[in-house]
N, C-alpha and C. Protein backbone atom coordinates (compact mmCIF):
# COMPACT_ATOMS: atom_id res chain seq x y z
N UNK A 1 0.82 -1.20 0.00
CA UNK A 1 0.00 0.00 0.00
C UNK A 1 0.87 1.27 0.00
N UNK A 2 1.96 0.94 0.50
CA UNK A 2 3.01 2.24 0.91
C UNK A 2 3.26 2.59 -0.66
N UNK A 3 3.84 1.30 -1.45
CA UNK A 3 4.81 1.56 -2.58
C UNK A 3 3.37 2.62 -3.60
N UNK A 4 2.06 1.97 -3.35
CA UNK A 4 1.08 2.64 -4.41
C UNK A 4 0.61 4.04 -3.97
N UNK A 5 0.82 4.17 -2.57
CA UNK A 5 0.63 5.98 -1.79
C UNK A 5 1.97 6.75 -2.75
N UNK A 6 2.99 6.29 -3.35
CA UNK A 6 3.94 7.29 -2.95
C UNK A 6 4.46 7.06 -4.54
N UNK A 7 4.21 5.87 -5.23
CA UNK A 7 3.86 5.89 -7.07
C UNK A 7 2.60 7.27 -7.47
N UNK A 8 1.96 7.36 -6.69
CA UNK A 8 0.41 7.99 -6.98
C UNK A 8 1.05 9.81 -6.55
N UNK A 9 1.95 9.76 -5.59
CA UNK A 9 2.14 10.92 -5.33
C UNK A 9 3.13 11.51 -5.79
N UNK A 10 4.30 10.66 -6.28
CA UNK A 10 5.21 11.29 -7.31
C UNK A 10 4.78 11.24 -8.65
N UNK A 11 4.01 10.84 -8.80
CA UNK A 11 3.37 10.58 -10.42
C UNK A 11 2.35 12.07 -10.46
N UNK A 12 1.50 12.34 -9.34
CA UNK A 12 1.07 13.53 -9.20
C UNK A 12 2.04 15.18 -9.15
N UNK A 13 2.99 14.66 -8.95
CA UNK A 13 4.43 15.94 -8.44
C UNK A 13 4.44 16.14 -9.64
N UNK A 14 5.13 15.15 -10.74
CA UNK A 14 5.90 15.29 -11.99
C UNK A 14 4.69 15.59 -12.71
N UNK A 15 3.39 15.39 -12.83
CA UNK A 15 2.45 16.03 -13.95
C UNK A 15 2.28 17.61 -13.21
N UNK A 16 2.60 17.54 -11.92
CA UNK A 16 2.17 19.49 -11.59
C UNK A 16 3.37 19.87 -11.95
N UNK A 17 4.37 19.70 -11.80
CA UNK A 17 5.72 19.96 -12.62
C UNK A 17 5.55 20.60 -13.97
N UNK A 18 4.85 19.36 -14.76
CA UNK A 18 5.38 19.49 -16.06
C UNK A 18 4.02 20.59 -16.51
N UNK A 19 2.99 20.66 -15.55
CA UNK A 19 2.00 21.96 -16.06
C UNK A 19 2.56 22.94 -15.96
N UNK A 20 3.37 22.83 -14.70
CA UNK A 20 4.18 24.29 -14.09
C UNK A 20 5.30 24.95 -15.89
N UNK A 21 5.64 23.80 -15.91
CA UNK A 21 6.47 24.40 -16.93
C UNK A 21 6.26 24.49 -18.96
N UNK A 22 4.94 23.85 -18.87
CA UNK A 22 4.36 24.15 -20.23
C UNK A 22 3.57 25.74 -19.72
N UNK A 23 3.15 25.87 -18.34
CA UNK A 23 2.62 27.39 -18.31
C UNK A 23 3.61 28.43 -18.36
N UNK A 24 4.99 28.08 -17.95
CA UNK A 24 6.17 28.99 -18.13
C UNK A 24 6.26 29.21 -20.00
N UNK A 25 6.55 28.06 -20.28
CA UNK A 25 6.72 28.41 -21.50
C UNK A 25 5.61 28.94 -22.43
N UNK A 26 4.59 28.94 -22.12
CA UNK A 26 3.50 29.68 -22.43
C UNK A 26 3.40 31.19 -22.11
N UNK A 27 3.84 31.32 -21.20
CA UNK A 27 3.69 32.80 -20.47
C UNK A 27 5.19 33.26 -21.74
N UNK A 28 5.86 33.09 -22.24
CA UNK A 28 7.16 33.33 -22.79
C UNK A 28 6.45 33.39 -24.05
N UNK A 29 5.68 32.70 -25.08
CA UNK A 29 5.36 32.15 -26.42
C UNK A 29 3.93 32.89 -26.55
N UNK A 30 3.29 33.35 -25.84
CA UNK A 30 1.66 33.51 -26.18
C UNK A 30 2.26 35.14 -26.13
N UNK A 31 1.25 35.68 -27.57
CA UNK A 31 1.17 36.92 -28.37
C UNK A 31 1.38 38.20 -27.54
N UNK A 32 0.10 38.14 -26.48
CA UNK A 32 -0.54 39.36 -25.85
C UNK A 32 -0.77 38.74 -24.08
N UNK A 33 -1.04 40.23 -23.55
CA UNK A 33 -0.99 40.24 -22.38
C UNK A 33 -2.10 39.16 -21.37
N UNK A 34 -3.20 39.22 -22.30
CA UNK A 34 -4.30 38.01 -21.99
C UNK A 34 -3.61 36.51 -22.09
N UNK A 35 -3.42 36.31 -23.09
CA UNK A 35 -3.04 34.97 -23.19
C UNK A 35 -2.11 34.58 -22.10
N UNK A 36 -1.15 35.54 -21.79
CA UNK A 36 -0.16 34.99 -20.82
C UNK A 36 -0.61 35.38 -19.40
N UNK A 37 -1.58 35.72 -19.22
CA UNK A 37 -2.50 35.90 -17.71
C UNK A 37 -3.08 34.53 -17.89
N UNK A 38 -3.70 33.84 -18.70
CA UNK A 38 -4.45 32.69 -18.70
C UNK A 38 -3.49 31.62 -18.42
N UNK A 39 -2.28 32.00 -19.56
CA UNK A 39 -1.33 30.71 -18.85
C UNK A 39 -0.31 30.81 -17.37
N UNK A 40 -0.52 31.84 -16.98
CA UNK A 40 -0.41 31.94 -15.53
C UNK A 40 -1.17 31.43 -14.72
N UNK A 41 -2.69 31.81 -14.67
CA UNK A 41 -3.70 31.23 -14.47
C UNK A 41 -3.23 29.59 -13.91
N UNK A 42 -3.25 28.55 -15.50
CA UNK A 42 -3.44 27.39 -15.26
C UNK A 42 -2.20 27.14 -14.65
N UNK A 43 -0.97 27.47 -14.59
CA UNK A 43 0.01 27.39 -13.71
C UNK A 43 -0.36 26.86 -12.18
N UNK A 44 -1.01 28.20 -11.78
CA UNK A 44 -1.99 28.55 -10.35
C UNK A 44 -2.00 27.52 -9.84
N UNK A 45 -3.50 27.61 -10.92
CA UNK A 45 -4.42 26.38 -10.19
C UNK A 45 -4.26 24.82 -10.73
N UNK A 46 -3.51 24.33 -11.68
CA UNK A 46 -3.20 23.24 -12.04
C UNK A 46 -1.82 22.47 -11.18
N UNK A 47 -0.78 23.19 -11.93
CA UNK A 47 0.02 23.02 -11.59
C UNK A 47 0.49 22.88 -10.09
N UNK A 48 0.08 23.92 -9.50
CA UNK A 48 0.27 24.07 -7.82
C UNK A 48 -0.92 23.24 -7.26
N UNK A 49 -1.77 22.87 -7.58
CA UNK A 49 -3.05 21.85 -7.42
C UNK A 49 -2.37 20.74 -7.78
N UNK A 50 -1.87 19.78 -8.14
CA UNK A 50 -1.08 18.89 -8.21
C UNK A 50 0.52 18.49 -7.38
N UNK A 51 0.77 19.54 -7.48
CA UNK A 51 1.97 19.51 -6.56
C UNK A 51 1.45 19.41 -4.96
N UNK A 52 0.88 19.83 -4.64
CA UNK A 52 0.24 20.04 -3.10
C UNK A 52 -0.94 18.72 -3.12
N UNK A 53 -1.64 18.35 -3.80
CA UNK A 53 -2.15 17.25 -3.82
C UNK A 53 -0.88 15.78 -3.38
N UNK A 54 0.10 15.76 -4.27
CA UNK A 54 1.42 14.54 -3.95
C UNK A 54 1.75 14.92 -2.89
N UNK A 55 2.34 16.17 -2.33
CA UNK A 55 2.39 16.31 -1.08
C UNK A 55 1.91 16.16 -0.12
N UNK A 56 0.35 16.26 -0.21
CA UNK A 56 -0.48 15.92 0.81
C UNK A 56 -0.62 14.05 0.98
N UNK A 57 -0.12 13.46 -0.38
CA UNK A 57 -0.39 12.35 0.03
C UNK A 57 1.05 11.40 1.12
N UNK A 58 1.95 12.78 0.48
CA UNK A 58 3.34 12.02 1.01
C UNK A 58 3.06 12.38 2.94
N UNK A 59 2.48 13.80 3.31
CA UNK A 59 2.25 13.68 4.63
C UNK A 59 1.19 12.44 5.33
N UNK A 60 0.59 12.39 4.48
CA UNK A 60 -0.59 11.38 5.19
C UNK A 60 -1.19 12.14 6.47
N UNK A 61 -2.03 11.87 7.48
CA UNK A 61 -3.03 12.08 8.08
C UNK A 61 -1.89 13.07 8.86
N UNK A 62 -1.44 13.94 8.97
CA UNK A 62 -0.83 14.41 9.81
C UNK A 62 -1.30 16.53 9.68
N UNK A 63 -0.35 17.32 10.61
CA UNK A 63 -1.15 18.95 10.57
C UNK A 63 -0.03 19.54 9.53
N UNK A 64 1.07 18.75 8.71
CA UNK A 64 1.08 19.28 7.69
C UNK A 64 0.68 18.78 6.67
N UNK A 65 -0.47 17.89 6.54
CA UNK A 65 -1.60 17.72 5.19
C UNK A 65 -2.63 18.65 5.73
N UNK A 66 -3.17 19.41 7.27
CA UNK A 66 -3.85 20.07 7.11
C UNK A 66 -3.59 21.64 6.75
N UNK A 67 -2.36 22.00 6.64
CA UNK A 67 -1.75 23.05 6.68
C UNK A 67 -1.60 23.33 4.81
N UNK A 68 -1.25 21.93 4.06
CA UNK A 68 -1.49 22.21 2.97
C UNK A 68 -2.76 22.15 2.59
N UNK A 69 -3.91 21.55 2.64
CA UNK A 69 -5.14 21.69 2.55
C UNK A 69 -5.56 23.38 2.56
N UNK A 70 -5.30 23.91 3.31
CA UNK A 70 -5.29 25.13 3.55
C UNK A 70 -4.96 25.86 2.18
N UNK A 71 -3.55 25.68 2.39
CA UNK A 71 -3.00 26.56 1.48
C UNK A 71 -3.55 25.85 0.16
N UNK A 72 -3.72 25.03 -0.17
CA UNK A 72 -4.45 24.42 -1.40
C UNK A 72 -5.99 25.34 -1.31
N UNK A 73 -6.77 25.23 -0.40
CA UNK A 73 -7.90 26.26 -0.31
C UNK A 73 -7.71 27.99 -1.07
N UNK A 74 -6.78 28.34 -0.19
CA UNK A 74 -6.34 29.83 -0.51
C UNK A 74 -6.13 30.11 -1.93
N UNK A 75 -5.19 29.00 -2.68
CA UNK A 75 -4.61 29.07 -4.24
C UNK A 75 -6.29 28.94 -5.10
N UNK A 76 -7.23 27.79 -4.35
CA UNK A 76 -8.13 27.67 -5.66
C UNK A 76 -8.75 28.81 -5.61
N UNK A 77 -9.42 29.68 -4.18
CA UNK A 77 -10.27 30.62 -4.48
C UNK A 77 -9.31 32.24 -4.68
N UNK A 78 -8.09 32.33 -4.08
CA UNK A 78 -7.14 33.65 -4.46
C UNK A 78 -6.61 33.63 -6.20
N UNK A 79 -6.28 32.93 -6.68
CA UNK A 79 -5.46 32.76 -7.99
C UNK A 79 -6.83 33.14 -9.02
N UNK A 80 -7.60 32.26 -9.09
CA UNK A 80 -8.47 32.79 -10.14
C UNK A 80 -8.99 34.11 -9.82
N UNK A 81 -8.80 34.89 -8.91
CA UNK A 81 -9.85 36.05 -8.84
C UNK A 81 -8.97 37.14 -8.36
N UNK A 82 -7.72 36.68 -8.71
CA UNK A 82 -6.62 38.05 -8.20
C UNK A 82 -6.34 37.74 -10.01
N UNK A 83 -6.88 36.71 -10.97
CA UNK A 83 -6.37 36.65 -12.26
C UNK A 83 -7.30 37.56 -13.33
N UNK A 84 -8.31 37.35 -12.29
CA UNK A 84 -9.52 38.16 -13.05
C UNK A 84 -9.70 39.20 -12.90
N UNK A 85 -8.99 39.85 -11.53
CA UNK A 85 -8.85 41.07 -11.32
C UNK A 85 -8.27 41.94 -12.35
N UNK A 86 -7.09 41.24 -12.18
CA UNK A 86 -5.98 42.28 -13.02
C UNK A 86 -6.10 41.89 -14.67
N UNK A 87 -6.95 40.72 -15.02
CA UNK A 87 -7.06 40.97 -16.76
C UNK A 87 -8.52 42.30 -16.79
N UNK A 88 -9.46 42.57 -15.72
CA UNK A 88 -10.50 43.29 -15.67
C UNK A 88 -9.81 45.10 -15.77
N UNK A 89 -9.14 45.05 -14.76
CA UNK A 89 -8.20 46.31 -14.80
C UNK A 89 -7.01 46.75 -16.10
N UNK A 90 -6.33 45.81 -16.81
CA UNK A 90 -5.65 46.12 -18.31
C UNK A 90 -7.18 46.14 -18.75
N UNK A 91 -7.51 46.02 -19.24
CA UNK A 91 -8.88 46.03 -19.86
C UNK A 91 -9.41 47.79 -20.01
N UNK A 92 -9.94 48.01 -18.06
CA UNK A 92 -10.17 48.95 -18.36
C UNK A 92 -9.53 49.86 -18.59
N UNK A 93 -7.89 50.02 -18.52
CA UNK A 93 -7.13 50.67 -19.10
C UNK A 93 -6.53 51.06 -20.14
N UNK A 94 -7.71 50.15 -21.04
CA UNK A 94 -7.13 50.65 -22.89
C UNK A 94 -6.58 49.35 -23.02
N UNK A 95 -6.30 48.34 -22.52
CA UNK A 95 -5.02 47.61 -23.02
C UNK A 95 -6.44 46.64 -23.87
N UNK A 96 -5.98 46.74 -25.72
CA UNK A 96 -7.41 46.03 -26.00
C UNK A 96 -6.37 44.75 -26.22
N UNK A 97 -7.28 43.31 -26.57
CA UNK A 97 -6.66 42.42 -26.75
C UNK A 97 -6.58 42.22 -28.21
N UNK A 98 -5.47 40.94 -28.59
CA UNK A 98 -4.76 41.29 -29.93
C UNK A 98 -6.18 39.88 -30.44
N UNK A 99 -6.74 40.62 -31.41
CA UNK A 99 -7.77 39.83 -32.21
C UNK A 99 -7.14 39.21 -33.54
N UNK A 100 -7.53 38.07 -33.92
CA UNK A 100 -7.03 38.06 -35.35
C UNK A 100 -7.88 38.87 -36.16
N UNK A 101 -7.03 38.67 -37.51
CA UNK A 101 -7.80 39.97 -38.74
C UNK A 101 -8.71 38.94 -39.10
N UNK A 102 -9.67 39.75 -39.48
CA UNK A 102 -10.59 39.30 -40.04
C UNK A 102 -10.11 39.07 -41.93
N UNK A 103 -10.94 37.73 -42.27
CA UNK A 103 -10.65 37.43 -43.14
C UNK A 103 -11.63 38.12 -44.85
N UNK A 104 -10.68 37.77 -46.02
CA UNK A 104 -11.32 38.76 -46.57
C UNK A 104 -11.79 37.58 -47.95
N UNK A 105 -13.22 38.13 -48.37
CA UNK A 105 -14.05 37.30 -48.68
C UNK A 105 -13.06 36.64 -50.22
N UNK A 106 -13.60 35.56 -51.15
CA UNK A 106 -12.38 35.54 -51.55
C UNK A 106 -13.53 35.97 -52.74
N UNK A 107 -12.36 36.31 -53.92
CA UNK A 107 -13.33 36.62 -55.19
C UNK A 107 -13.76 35.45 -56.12
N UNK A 108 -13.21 34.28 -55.72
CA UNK A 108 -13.57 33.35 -56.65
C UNK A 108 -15.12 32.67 -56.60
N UNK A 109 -15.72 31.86 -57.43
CA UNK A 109 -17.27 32.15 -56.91
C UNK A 109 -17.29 30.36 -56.36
């Protein structure tokens, strides 16, 4: 039971890992200021939601699985709405987002 607690919880580490770092490289590669708030975003709450999940399984019943519980609480409801904040505020500050062009009809029939 031990060996499948702790397969399940490093297997959980290395996928919040590897969100952590497709959202880095996203935040680096995406166009405009939105896109790379969103891939911050899933960073947040994916990535750090996974990592603290393996952790919590590596503490087992103890007050630092309740201490991350916690802080797992804080990330799901702070991250999305400190994300929404500040894409609401560029917003109202002019910052418009980058649209594609619109396409142009073709002449052939």
């Amino acid at each position: 039971m031990k060996l499948l607690i702790d397969l399940l919880s490093w297997a959980s580490i290395v996928v919040g890992g590897i969100f952590c770092i497709v959202g880095a490289v996203g935040m680096l590669r995406m166009p405009d200021f939105y896109t790379r708030v969103h891939a911050a975003s899933l960073v947040d709450t994916l990535g750090a939601g996974f990592i603290l999940f393996g952790l919590l399984l590596q503490a087992g019943f103890t007050l630092v699985a309740v201490k991350l519980l916690f802080i797992g609480a804080l990330l799901l409801f702070a991250s999305p709405t400190g994300t929404h904040a500040l894409a609401r505020a560029a917003y109202e500050r002019g910052l418009k987002p980058l649209l594609a062009e619109p396409e142009e009809p073709s002449s052939k029939p």
